[in-house]
N, C-alpha and C. Protein backbone atom coordinates (compact mmCIF):
# COMPACT_ATOMS: atom_id res chain seq x y z
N UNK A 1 7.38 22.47 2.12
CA UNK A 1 6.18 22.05 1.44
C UNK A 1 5.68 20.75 2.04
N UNK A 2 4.30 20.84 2.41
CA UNK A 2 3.91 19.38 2.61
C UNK A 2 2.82 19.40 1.99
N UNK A 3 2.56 17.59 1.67
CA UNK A 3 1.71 16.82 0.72
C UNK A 3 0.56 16.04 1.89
N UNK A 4 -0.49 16.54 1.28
CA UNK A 4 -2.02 15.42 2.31
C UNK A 4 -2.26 14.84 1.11
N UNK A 5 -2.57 13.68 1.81
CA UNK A 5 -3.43 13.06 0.62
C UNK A 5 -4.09 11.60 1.23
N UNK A 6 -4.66 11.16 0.87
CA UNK A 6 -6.11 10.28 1.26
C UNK A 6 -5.17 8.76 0.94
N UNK A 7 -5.20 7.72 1.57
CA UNK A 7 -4.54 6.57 1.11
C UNK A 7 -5.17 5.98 -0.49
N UNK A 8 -5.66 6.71 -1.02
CA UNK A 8 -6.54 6.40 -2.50
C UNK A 8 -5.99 7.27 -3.28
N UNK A 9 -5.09 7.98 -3.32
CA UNK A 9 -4.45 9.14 -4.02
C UNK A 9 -3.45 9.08 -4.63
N UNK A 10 -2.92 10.03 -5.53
CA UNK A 10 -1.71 10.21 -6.00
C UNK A 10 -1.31 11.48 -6.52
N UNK A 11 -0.32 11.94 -6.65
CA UNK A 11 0.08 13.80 -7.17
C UNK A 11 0.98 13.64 -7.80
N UNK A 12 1.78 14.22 -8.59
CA UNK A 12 3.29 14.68 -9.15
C UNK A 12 3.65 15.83 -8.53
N UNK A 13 5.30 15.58 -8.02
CA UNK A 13 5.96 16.49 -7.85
C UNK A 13 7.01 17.17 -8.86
N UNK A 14 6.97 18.30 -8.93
CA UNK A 14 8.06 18.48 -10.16
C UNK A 14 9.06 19.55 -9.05
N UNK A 15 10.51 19.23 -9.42
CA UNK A 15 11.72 19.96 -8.15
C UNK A 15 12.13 20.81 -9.78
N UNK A 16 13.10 21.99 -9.24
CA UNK A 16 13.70 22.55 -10.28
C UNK A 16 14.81 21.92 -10.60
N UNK A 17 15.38 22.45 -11.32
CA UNK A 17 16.89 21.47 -12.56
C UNK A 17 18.16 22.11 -11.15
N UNK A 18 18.79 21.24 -11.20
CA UNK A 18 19.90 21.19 -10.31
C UNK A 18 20.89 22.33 -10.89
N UNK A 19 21.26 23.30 -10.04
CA UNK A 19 22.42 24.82 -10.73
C UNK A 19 23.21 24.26 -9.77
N UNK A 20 24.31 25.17 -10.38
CA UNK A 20 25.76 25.40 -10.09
C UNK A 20 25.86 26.53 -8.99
N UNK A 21 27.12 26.96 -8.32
CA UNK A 21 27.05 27.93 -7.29
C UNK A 21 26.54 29.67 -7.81
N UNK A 22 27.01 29.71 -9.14
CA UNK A 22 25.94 31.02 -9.73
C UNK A 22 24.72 30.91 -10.25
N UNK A 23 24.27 29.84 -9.57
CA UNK A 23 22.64 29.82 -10.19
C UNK A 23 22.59 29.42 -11.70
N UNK A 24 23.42 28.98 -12.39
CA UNK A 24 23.59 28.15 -13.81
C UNK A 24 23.11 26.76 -13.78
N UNK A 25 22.29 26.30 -14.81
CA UNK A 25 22.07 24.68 -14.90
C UNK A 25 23.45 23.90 -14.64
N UNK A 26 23.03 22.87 -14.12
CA UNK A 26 24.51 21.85 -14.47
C UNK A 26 23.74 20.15 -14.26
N UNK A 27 24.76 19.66 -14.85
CA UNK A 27 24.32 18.27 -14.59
C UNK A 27 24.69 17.54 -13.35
N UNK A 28 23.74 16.65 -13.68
CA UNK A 28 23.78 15.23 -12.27
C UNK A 28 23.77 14.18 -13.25
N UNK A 29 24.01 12.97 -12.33
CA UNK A 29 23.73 11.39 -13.12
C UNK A 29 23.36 10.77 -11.92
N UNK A 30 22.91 9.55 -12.18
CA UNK A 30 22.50 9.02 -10.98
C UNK A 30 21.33 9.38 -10.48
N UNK A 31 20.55 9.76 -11.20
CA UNK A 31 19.31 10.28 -9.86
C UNK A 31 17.99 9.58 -9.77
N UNK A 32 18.15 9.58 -8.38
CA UNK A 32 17.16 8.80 -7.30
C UNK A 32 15.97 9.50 -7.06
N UNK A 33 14.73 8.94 -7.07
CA UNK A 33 13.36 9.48 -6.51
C UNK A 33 13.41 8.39 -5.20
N UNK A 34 13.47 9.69 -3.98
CA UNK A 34 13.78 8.32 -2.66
C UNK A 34 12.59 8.65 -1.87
N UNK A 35 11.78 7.85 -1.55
CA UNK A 35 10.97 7.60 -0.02
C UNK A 35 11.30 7.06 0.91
N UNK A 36 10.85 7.91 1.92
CA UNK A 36 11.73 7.50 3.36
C UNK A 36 10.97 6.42 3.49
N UNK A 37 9.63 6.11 3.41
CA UNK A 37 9.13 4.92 3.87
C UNK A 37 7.84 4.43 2.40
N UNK A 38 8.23 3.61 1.83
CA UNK A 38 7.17 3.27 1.11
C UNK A 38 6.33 3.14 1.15
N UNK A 39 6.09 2.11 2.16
CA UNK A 39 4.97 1.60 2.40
C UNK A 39 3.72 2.84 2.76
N UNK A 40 4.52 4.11 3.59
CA UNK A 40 3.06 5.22 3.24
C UNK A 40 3.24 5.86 1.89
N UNK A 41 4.33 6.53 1.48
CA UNK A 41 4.15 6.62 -0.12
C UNK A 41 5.06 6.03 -1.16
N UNK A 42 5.12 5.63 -2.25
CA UNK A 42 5.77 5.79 -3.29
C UNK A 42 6.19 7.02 -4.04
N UNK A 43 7.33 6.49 -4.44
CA UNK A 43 7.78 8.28 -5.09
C UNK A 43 8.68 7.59 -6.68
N UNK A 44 8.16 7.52 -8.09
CA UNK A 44 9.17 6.86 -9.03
C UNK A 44 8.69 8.27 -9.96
N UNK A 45 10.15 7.75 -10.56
CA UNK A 45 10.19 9.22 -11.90
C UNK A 45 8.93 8.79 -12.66
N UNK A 46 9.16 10.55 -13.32
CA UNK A 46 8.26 10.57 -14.48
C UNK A 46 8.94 11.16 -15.10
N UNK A 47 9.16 12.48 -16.14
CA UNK A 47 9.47 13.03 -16.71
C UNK A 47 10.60 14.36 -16.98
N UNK A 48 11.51 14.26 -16.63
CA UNK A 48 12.75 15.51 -16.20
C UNK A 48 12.90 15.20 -14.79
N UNK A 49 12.84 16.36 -13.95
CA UNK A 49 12.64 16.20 -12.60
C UNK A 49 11.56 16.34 -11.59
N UNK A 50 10.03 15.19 -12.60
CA UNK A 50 9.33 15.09 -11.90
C UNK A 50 9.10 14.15 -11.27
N UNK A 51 8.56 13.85 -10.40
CA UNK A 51 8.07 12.28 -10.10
C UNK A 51 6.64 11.92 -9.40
N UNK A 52 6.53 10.61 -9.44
CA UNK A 52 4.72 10.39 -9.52
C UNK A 52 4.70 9.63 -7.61
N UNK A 53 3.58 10.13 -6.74
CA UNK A 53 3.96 10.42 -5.29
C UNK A 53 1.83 9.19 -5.05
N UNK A 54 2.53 8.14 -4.77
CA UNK A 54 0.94 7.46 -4.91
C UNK A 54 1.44 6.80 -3.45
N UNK A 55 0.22 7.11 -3.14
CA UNK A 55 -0.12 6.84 -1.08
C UNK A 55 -0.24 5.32 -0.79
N UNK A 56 0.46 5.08 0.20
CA UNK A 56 0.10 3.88 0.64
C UNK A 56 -0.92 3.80 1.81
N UNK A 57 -0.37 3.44 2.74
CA UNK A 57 -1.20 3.26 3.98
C UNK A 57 -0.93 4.39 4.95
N UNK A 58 -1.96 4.92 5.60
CA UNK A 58 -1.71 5.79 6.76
C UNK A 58 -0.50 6.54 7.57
N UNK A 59 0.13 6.83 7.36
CA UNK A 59 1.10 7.76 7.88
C UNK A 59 1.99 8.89 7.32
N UNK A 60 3.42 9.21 7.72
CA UNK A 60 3.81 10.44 7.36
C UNK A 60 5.47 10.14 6.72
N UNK A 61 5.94 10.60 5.71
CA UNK A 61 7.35 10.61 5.08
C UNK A 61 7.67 11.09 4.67
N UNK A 62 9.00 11.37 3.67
CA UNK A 62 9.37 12.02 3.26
C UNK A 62 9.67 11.95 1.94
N UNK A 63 9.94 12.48 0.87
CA UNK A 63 10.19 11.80 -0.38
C UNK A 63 11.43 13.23 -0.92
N UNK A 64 12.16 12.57 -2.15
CA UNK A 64 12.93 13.79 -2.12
C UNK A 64 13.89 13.12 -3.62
N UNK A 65 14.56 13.79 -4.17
CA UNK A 65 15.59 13.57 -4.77
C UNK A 65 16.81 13.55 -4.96
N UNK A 66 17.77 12.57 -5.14
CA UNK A 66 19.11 12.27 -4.78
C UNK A 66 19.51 12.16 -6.31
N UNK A 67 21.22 12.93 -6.22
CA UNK A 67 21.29 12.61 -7.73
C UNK A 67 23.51 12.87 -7.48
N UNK A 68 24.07 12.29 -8.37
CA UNK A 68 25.42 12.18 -7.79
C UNK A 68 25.79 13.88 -8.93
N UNK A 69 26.96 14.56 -8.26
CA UNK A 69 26.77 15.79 -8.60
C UNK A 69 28.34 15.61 -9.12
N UNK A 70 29.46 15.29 -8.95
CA UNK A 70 30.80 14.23 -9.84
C UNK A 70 30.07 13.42 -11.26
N UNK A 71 30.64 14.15 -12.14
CA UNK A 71 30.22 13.49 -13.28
C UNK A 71 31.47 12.64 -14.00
N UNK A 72 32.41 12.50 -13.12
CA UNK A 72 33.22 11.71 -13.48
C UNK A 72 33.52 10.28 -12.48
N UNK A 73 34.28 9.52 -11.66
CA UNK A 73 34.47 8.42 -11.11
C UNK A 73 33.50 8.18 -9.60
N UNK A 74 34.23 9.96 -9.29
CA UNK A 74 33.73 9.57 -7.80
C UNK A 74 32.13 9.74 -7.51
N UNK A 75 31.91 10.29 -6.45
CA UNK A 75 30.44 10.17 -5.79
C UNK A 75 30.60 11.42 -5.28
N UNK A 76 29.82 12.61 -5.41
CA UNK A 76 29.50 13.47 -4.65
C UNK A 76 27.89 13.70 -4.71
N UNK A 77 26.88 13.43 -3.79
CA UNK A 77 25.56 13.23 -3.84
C UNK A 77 24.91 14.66 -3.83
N UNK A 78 24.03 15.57 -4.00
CA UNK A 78 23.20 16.22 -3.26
C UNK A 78 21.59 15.62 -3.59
N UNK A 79 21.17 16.05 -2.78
CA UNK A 79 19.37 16.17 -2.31
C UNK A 79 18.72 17.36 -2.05
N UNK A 80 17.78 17.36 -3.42
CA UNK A 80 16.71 18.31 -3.21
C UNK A 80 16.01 18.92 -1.39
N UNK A 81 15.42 19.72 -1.87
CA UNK A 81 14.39 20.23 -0.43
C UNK A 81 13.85 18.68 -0.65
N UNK A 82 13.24 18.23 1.14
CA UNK A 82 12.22 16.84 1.42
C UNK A 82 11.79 17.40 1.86
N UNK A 83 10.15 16.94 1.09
CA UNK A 83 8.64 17.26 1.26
C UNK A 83 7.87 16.10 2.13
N UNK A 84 7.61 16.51 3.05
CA UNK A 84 6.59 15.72 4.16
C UNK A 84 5.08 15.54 2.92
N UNK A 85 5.26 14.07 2.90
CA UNK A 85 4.45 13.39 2.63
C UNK A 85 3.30 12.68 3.83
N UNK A 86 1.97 13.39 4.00
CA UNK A 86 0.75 12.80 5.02
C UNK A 86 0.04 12.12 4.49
N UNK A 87 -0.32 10.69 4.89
CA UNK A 87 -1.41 10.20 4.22
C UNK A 87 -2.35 9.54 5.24
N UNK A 88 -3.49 9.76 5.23
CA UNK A 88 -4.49 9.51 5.95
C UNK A 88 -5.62 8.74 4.93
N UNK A 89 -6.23 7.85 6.20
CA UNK A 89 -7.06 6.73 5.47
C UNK A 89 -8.80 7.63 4.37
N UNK A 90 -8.71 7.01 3.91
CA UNK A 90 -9.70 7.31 2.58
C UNK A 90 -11.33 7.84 3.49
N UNK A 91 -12.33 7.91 2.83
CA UNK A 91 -13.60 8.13 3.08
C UNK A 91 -14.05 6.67 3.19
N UNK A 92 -14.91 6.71 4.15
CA UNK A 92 -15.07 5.40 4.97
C UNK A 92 -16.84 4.99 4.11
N UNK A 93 -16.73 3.39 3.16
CA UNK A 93 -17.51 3.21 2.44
C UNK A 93 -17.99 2.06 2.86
N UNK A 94 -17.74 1.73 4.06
CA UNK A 94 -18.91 0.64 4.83
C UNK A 94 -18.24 0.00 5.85
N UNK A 95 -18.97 -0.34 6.88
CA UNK A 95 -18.75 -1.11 8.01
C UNK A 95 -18.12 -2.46 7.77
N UNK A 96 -16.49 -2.61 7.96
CA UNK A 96 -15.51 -3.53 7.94
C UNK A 96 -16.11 -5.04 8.66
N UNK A 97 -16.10 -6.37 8.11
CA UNK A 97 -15.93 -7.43 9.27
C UNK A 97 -17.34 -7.70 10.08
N UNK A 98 -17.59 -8.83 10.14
CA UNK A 98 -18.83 -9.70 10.51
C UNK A 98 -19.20 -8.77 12.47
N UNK A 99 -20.46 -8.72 12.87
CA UNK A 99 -21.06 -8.38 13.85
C UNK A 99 -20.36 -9.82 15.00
N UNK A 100 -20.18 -9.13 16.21
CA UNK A 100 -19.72 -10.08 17.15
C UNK A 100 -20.91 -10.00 18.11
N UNK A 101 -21.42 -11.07 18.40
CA UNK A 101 -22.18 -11.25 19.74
C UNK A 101 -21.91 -11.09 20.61
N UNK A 102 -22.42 -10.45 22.00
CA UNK A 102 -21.90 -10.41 23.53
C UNK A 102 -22.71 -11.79 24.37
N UNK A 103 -22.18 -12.26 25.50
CA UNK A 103 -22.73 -12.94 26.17
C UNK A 103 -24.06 -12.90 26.38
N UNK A 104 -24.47 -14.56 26.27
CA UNK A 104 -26.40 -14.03 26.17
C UNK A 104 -26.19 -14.54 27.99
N UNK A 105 -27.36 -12.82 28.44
CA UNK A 105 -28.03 -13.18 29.98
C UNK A 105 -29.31 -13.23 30.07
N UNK A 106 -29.85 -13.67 31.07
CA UNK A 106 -31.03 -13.45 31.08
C UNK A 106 -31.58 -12.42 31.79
N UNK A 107 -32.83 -11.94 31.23
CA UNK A 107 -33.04 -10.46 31.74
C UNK A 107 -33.72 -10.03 33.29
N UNK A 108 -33.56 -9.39 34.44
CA UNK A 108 -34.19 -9.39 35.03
C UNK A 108 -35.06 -9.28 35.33
């Protein structure tokens, strides 16, 4: 799955509930909404296993969920499918930054 979206944007992703090896619910603790790079998106929970995916600046990442799958001392991690997150700059609403002059010549 991949996500476009405009650096002015935002979506929810919702992943399914974490199963067991027969396809049964089971629990996690610990769980992480991770972006590979923030600065192009953010990725923080919202509600079960959704989370809210708001664009930063221009480029491409990944976002995904981490959650520890040992519900007792130790650490055993898994991670959802990672969804390529694209973000490209917005609709362009005016000419950026003061006019520069070129060298004055005189004309022939």
């Amino acid at each position: 799955m991949n996500v476009k979206l405009t650096d002015t944007q935002n979506t929810t992703l919702t992943f399914g509930t974490p199963t067991d090896k027969k396809g049964a619910p089971a629990e996690v603790q610990n769980l992480e909404f991770v972006s590979s790079d923030p600065a192009v998106a953010s990725f923080v929970a919202g509600e079960g296993f959704s989370g809210f995916v708001s664009a930063g600046l221009p480029g491409v990442c990944e976002v995904y969920l981490r959650a520890d799958a040992d519900l007792g001392d130790g650490v055993e991690l898994i991670e959802s499918v990672r969804v390529a997150v694209q973000v490209t700059a917005g609709k362009a609403v005016s000419f950026g930054g003061e006019p520069v002059q070129g060298e004055v010549t005189e004309q022939a």
